[in-house]
N, C-alpha and C. Protein backbone atom coordinates (compact mmCIF):
# COMPACT_ATOMS: atom_id res chain seq x y z
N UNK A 1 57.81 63.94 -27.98
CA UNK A 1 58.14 64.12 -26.60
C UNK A 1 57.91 62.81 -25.87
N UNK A 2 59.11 62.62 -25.68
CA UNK A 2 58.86 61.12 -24.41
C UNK A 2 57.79 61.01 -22.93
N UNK A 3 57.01 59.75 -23.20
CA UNK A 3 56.66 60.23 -21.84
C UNK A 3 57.15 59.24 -20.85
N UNK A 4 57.09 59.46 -19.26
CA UNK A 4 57.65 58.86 -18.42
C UNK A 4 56.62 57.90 -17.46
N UNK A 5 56.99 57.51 -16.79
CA UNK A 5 56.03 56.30 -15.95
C UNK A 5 54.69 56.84 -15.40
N UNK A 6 54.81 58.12 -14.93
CA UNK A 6 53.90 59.45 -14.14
C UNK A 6 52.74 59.69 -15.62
N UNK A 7 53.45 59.63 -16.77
CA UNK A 7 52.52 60.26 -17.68
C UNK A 7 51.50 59.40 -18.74
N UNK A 8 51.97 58.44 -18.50
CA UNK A 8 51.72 56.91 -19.72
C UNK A 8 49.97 56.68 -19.33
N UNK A 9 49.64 56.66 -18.28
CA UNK A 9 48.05 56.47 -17.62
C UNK A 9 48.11 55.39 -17.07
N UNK A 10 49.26 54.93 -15.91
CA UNK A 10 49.35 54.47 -14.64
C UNK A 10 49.14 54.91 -13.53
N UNK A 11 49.05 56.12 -13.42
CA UNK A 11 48.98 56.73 -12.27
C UNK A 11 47.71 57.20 -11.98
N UNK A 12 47.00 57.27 -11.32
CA UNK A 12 46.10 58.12 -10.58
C UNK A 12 45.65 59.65 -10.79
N UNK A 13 46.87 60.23 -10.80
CA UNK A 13 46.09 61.59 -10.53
C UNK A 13 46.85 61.91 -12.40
N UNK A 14 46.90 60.90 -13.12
CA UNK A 14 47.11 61.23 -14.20
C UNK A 14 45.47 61.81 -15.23
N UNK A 15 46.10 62.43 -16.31
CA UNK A 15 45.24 62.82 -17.20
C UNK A 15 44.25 63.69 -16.30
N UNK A 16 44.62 64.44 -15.37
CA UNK A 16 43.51 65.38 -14.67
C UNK A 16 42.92 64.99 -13.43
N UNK A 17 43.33 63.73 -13.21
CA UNK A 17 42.71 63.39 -11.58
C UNK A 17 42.20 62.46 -11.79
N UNK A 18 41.91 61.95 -13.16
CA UNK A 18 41.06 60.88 -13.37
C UNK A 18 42.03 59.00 -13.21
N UNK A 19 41.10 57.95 -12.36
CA UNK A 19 41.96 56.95 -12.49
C UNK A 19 42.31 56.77 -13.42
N UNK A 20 43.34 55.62 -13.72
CA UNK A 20 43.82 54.99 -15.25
C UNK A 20 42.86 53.92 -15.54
N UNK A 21 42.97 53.90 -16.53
CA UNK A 21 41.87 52.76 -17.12
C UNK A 21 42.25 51.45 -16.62
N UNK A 22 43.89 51.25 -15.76
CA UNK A 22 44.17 50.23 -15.21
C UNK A 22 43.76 49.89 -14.12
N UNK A 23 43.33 50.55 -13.35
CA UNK A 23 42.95 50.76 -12.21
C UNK A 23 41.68 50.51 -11.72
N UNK A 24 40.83 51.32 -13.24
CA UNK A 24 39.64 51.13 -13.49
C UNK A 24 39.11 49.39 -13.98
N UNK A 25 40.01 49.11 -14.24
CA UNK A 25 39.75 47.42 -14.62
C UNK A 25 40.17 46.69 -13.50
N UNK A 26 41.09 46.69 -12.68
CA UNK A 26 41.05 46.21 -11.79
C UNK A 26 40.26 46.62 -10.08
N UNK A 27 39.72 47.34 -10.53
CA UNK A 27 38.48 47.85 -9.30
C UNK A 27 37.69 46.64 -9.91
N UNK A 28 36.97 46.96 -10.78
CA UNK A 28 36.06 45.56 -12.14
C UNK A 28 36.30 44.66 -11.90
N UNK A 29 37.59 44.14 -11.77
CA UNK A 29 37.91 42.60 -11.47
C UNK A 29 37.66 42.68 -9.85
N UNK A 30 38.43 43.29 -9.04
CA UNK A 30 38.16 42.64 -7.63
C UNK A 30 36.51 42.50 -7.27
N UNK A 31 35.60 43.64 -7.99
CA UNK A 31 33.88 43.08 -8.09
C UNK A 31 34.07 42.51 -7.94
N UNK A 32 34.22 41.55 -9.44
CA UNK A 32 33.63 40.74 -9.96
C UNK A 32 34.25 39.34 -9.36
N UNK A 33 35.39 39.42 -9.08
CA UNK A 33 35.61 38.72 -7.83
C UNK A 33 35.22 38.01 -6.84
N UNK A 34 34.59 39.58 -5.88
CA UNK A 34 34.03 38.92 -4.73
C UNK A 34 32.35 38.65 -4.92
N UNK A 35 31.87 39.08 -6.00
CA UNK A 35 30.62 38.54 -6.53
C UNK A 35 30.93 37.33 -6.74
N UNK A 36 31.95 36.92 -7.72
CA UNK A 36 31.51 35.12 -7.75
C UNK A 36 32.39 34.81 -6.62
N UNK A 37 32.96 35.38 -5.49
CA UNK A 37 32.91 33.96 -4.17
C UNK A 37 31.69 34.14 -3.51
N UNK A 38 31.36 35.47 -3.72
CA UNK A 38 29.62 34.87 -3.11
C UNK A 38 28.58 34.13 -3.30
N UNK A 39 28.80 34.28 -4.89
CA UNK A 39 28.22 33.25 -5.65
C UNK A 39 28.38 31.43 -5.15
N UNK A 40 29.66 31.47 -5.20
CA UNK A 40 30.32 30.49 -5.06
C UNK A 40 30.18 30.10 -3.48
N UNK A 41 30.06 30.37 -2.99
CA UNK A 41 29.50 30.31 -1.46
C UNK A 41 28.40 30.64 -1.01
N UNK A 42 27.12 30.47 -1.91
CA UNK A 42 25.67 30.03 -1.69
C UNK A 42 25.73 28.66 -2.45
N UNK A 43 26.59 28.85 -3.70
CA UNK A 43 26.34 27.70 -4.59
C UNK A 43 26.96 26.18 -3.74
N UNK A 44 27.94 26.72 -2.71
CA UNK A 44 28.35 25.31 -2.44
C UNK A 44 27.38 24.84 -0.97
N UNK A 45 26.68 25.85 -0.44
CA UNK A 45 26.09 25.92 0.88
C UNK A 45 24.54 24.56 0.38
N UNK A 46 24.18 25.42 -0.98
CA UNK A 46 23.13 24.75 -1.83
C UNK A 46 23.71 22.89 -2.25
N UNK A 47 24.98 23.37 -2.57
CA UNK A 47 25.19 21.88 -2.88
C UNK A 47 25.11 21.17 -1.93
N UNK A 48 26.02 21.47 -0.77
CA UNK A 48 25.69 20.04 0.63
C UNK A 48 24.47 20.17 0.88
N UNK A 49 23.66 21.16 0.96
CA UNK A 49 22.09 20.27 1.36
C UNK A 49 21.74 19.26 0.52
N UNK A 50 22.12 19.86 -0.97
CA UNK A 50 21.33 18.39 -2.01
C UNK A 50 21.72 17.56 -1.56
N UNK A 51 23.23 17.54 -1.22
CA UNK A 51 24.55 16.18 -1.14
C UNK A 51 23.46 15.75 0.42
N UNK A 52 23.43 16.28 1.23
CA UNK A 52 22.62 15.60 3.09
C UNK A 52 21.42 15.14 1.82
N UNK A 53 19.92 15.78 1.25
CA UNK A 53 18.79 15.48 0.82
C UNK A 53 19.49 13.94 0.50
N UNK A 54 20.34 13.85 -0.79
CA UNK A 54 20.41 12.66 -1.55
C UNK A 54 20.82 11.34 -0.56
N UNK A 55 21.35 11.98 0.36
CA UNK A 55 21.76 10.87 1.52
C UNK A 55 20.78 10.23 1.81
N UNK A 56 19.85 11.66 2.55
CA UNK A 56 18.83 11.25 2.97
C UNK A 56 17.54 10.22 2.15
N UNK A 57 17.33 10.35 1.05
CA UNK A 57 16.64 9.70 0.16
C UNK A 57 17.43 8.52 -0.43
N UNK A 58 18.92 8.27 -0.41
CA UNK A 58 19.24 6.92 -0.45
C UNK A 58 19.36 5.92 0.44
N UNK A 59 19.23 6.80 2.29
CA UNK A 59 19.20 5.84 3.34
C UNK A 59 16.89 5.39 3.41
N UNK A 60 16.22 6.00 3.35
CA UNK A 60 14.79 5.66 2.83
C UNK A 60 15.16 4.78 1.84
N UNK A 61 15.21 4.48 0.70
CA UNK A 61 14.85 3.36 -0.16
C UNK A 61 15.61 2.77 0.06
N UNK A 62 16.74 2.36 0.77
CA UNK A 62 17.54 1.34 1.38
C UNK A 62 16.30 0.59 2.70
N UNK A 63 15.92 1.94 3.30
CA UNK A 63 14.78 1.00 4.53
C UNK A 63 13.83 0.64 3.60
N UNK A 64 13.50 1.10 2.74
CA UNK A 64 11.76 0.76 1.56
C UNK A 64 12.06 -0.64 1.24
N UNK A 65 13.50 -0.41 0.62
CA UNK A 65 14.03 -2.21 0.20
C UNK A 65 13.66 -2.91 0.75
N UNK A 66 14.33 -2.81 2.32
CA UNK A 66 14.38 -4.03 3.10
C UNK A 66 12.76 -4.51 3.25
N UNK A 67 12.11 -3.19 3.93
CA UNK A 67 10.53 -3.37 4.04
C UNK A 67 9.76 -4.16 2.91
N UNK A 68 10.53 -3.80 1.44
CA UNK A 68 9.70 -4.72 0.47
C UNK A 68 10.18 -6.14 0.63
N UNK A 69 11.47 -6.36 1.03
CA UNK A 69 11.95 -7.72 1.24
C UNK A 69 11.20 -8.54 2.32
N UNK A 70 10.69 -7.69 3.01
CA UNK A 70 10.10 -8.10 4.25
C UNK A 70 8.89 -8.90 3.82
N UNK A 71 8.12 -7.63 2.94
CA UNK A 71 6.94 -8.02 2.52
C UNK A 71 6.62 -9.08 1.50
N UNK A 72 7.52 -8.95 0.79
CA UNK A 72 7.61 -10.22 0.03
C UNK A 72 8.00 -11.54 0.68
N UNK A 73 8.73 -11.99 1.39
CA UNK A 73 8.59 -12.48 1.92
C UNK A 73 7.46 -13.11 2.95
N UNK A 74 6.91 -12.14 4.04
CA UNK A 74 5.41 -12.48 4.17
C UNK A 74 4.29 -12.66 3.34
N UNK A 75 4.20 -12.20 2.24
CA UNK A 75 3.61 -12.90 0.81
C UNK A 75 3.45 -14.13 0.14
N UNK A 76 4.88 -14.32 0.43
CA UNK A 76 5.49 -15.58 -0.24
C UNK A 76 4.39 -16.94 0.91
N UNK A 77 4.88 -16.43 2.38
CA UNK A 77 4.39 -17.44 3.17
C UNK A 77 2.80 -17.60 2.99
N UNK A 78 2.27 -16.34 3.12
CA UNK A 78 0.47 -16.48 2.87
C UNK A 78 0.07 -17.09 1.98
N UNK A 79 0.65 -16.96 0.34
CA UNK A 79 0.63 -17.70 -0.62
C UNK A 79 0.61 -19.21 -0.02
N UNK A 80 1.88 -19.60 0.29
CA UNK A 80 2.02 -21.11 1.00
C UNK A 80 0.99 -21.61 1.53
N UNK A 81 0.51 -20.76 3.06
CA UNK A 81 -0.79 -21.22 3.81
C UNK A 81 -2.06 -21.39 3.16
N UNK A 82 -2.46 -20.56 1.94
CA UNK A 82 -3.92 -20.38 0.99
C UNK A 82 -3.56 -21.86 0.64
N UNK A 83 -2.26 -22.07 -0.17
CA UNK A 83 -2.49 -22.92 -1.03
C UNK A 83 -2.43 -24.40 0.08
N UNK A 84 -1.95 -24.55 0.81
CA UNK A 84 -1.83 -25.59 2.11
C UNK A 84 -3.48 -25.90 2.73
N UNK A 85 -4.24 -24.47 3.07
CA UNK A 85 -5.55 -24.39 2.88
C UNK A 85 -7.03 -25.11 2.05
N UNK A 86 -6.09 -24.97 0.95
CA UNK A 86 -7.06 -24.88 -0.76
C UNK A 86 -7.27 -26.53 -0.67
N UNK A 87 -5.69 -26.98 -0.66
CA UNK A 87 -5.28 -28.49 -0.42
C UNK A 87 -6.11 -29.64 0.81
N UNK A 88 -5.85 -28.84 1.83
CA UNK A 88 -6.84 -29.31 2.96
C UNK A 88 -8.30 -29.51 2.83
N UNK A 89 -8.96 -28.24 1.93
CA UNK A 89 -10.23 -28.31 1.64
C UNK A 89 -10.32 -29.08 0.54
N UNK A 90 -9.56 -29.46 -0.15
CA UNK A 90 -9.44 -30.48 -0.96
C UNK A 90 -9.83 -32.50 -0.60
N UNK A 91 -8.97 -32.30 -0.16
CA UNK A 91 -8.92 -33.57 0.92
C UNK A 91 -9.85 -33.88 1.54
N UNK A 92 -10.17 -33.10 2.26
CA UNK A 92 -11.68 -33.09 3.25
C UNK A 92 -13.26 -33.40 2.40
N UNK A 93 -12.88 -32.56 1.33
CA UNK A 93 -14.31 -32.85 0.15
C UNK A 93 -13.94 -34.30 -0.08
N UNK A 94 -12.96 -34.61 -0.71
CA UNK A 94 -12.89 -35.92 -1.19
C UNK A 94 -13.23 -37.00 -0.08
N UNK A 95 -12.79 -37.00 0.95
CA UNK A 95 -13.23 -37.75 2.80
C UNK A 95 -14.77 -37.32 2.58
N UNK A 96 -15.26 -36.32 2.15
CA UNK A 96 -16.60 -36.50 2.72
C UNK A 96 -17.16 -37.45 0.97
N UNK A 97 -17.20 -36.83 0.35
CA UNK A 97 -17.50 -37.95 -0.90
C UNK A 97 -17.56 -39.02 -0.70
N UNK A 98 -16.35 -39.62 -0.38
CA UNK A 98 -16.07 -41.12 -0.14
C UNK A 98 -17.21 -41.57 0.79
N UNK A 99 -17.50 -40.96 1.90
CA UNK A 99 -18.15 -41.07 3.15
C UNK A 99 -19.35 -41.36 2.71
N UNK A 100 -19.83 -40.44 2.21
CA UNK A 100 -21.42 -40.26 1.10
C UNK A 100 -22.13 -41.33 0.44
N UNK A 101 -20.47 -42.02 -0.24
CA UNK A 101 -21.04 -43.22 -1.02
C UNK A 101 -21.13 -44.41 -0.26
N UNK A 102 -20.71 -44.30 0.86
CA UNK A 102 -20.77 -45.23 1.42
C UNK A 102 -22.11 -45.50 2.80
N UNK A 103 -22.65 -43.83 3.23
CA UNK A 103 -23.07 -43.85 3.60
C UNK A 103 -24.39 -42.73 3.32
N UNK A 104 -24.79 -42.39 2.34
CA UNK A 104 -25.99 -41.28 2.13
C UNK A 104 -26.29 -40.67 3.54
N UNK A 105 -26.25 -39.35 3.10
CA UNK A 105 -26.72 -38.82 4.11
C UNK A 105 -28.26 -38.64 4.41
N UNK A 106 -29.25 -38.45 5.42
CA UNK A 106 -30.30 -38.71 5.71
C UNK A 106 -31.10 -37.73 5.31
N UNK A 107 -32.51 -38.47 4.35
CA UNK A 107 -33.65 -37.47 4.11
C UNK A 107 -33.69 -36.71 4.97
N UNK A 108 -33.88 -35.18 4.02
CA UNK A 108 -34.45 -33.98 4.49
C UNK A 108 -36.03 -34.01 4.39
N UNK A 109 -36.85 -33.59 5.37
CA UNK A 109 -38.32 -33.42 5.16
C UNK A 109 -38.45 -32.42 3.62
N UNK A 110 -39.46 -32.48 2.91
CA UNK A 110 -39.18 -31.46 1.95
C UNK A 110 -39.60 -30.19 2.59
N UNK A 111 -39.40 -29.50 1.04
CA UNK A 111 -39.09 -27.62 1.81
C UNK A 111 -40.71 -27.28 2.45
N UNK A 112 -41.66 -27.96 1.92
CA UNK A 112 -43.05 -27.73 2.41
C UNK A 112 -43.13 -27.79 3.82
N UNK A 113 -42.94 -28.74 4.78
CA UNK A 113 -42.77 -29.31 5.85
C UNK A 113 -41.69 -28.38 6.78
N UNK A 114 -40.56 -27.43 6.42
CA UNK A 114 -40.03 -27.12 7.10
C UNK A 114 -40.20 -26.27 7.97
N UNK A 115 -41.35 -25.55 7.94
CA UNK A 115 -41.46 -24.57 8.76
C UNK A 115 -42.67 -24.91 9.64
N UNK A 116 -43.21 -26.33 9.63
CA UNK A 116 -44.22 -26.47 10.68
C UNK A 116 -42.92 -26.80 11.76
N UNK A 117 -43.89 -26.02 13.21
CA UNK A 117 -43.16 -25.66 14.20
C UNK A 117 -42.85 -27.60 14.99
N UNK A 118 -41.79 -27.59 15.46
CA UNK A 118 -41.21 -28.96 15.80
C UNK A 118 -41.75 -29.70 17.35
N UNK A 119 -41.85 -30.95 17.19
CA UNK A 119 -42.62 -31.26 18.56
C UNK A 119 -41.98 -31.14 19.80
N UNK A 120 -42.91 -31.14 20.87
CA UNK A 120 -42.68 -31.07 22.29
C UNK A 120 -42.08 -32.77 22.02
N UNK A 121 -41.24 -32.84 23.78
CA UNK A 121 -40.74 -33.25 24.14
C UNK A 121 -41.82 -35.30 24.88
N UNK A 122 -42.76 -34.25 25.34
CA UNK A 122 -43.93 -34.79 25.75
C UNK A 122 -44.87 -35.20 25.06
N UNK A 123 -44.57 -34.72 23.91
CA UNK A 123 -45.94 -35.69 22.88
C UNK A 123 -45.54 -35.92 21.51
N UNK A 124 -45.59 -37.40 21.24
CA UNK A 124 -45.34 -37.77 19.96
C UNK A 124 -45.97 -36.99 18.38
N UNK A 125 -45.42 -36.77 17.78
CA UNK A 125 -46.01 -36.42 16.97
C UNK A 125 -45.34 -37.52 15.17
N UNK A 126 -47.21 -37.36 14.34
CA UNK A 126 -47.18 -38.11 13.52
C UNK A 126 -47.16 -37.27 12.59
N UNK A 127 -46.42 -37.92 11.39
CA UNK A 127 -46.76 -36.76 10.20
C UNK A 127 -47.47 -38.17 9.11
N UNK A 128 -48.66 -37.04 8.20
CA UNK A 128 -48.95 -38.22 7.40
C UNK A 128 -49.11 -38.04 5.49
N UNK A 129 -48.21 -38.63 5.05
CA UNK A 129 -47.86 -38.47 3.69
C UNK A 129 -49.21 -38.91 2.78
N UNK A 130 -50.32 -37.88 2.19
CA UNK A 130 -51.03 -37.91 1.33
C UNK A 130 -50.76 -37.44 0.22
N UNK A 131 -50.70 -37.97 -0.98
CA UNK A 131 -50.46 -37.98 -2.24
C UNK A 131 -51.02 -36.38 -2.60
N UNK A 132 -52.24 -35.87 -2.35
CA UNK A 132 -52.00 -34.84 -2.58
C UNK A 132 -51.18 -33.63 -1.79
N UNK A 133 -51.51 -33.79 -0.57
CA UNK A 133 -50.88 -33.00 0.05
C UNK A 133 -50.81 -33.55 1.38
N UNK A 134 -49.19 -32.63 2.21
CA UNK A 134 -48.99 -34.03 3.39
C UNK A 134 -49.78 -32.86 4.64
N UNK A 135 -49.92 -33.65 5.47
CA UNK A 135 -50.05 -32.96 6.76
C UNK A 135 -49.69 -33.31 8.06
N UNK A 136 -49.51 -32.52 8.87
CA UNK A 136 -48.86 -33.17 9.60
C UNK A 136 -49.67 -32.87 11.31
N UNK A 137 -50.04 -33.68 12.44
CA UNK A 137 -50.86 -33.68 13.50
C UNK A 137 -50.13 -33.75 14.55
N UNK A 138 -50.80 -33.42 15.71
CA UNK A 138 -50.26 -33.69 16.75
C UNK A 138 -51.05 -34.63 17.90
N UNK A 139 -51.23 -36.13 18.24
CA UNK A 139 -52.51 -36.33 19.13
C UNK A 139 -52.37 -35.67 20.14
N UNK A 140 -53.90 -35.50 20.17
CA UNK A 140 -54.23 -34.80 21.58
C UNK A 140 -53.85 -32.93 21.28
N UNK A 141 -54.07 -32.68 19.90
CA UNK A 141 -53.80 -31.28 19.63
C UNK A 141 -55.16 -31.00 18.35
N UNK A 142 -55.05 -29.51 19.01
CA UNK A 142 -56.60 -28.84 17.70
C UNK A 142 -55.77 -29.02 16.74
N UNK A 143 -56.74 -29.38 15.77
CA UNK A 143 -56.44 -29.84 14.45
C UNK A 143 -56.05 -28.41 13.52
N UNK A 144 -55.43 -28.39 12.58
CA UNK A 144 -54.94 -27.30 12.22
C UNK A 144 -55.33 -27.24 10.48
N UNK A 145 -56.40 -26.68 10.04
CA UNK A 145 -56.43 -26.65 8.78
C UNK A 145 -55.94 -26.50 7.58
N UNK A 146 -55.69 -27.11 6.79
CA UNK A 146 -54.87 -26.88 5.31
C UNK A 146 -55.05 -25.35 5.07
N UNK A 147 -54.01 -24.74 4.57
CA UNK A 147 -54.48 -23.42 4.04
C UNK A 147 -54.90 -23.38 2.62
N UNK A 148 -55.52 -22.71 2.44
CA UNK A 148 -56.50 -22.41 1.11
C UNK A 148 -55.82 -21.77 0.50
């Protein structure tokens, strides 16, 4: 028995009311469909933020660059000044050397002597170098005993 377009399982109210399995697959597809444009429309919402983030993080190390260029550069110069510095103090030792030999600089009292207190203005004071030990007076001042 032939069947006709109504009976094949295109139709709807074929086989008892039940859809056709064509029908039934394409309900399935339009899902699945509008699941992946939804998909597809978080996924691209997600992509331009990365795409703005990556912007954003290639316009920063573009400013980091320059800032390191900066800094290197001010580096470069400090380097210059230390060593312009180093050089100067160089020079200056050698000026005083020269100076030295030509002119010694003047006895220091030794370290014993340094801490007796220094004279007035108004009264001479003598110091007197004894082989064992020095001492030092003031005229017209109490005499001040060696310490023991």
């Amino acid at each position: 028995m032939p069947h006709d377009a109504l009976h094949c399982g295109y139709a709807a109210d074929c086989h008892r009311g039940r859809p056709g399995r064509y029908e039934k697959m394409v309900k399935e597809e339009k899902e699945t469909c509008l699941r992946l444009k939804s998909d597809n429309g978080i996924l691209k919402k997600q992509f331009s933020k990365l795409q703005g983030e990556i912007q954003e993080h290639k316009n920063q190390r573009n400013e980091m660059l320059a800032e390191q260029g900066k800094l290197h550069t001010h580096i470069k110069a400090v380097e210059r000044d230390i060593a312009g510095g180093k050089k100067e103090i160089e020079e200056r030792d050698e000026t005083i050397q020269d100076k030295e030999k030509v002119y010694p600089p003047p006895h220091l009292p030794p370290p014993s002597l340094r801490h007796l207190p220094r004279p007035s203005h108004h009264c001479p004071q003598v110091t007197l170098f004894l082989p064992a030990m020095p001492v030092s007076f003031t005229p017209n001042a109490p005499l001040i005993s060696p310490p023991v």
